[in-house]
Protein backbone atom coordinates (compact mmCIF):
# COMPACT_ATOMS: atom_id res chain seq x y z
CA UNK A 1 170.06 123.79 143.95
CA UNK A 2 167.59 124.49 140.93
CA UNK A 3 167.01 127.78 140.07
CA UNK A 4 163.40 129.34 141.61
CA UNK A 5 160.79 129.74 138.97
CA UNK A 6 160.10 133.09 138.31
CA UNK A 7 155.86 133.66 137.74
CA UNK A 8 155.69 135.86 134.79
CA UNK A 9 152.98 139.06 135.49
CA UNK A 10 149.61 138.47 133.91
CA UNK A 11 148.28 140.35 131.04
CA UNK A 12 145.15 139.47 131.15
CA UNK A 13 144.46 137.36 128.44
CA UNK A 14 143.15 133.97 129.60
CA UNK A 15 142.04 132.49 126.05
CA UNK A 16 144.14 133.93 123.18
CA UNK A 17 141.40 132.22 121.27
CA UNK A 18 138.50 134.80 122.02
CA UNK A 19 141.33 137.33 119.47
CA UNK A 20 139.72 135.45 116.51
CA UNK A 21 136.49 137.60 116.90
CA UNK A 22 138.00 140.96 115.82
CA UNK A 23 137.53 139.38 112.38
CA UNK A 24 133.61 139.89 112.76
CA UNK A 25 133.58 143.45 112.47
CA UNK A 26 135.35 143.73 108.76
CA UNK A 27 132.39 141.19 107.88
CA UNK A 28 129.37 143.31 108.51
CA UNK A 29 131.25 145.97 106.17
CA UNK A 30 131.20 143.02 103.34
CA UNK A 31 127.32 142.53 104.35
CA UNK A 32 126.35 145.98 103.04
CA UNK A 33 126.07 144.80 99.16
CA UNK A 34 123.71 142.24 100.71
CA UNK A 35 121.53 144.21 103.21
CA UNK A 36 121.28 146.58 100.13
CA UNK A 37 119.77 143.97 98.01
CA UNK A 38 117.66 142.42 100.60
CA UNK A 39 115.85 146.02 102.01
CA UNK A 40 115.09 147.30 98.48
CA UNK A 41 111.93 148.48 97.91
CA UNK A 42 109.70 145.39 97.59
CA UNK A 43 112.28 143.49 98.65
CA UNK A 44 112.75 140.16 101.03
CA UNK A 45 112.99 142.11 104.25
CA UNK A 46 109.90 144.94 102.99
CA UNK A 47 107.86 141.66 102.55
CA UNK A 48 108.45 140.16 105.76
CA UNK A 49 108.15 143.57 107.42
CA UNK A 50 104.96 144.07 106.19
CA UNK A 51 103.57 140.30 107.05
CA UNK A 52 104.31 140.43 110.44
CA UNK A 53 102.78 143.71 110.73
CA UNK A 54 100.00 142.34 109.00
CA UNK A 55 99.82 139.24 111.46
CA UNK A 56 100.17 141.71 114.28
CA UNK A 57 97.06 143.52 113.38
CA UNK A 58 95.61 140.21 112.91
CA UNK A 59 95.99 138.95 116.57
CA UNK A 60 95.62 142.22 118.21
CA UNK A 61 92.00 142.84 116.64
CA UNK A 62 91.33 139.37 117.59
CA UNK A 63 91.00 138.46 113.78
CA UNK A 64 88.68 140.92 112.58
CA UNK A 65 90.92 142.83 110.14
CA UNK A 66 94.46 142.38 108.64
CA UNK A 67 94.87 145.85 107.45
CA UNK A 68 96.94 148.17 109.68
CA UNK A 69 96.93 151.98 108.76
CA UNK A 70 99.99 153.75 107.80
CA UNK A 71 99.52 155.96 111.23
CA UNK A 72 99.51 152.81 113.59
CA UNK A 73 102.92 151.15 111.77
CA UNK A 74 105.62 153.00 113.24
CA UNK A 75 103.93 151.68 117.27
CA UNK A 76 103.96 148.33 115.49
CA UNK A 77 107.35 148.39 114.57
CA UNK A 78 108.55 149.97 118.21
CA UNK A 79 106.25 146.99 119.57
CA UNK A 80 108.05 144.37 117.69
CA UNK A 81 111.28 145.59 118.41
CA UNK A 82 110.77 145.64 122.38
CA UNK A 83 109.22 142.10 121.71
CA UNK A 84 112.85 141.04 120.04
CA UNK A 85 114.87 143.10 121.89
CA UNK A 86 113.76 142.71 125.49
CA UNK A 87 111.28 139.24 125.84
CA UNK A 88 113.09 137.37 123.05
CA UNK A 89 116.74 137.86 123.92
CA UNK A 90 116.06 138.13 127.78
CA UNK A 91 114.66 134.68 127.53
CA UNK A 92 117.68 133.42 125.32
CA UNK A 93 119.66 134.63 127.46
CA UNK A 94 118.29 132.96 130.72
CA UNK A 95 117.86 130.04 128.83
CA UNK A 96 121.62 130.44 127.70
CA UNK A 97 122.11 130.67 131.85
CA UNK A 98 120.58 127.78 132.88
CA UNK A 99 122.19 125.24 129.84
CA UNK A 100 125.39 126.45 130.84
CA UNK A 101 124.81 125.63 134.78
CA UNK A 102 124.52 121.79 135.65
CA UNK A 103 122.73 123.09 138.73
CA UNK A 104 120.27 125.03 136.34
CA UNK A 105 119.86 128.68 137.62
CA UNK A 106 121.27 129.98 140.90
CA UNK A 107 118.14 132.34 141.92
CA UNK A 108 119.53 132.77 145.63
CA UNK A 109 122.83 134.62 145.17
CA UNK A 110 122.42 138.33 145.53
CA UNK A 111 123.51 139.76 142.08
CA UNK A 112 125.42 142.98 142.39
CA UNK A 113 129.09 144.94 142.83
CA UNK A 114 131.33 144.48 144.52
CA UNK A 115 133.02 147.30 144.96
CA UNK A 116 130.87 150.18 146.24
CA UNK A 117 129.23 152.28 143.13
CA UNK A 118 131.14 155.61 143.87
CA UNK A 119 134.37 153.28 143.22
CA UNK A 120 132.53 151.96 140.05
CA UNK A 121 132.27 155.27 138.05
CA UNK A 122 134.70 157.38 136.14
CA UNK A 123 136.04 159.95 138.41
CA UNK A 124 134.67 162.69 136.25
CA UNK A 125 131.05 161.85 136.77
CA UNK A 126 131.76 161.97 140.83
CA UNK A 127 130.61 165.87 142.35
């Protein structure tokens, strides 16, 4: 009689693979020389800052000026980062989705927990 196979308990850890990304973080520390050199004032990233804000003012007064005053840049910034953050990525991300689906996207599941909320949270944030 062959001795039974004994399952050993899981830890987990279904692609040992995915480990090779805690190398990323030490790299944006070795970045810093070159975001340094790239925001500097007048710089690559200044320049390209300051066209886009420049085309921004261009298509939002319908190409009448180019200018943008030095009061309106900081709600031209916050609009171009809800623009990258939000539209941009969101779309990526769907787009990401469907790619990665041969069906394309599944639209009809309901999306949600499932385990009821209460169960979800820490126990420290439940009265």
């Amino acid at each position: 009689m062959a001795p039974a196979e004994t399952k050993q308990p899981s830890d987990g850890i279904v692609n040992s693979a995915g480990a090779g990304w805690i190398g990323v973080g030490p790299m944006f520390v070795a970045m810093v020389p070159v975001t340094s050199w790239a925001t500097k004032p007048g710089g690559l990233i200044e320049q390209a800052i300051n066209g886009t804000l420049k085309s921004m003012a261009y298509v939002g007064t319908a190409g009448s000026s180019s200018s943008i005053t030095p009061t309106r840049v900081i709600p031209a910034l916050g609009a171009l980062y809800i623009t990258v953050a939000f539209a941009l990525t969101g779309s990526a991300s769907v787009a990401g989705c469907s790619m990665g689906n041969k069906s394309g996207l599944d639209n009809n599941r309901k999306l949600g927990l499932s385990i009821p909320v209460a169960r979800a949270l820490p126990s420290t944030s439940i009265d």
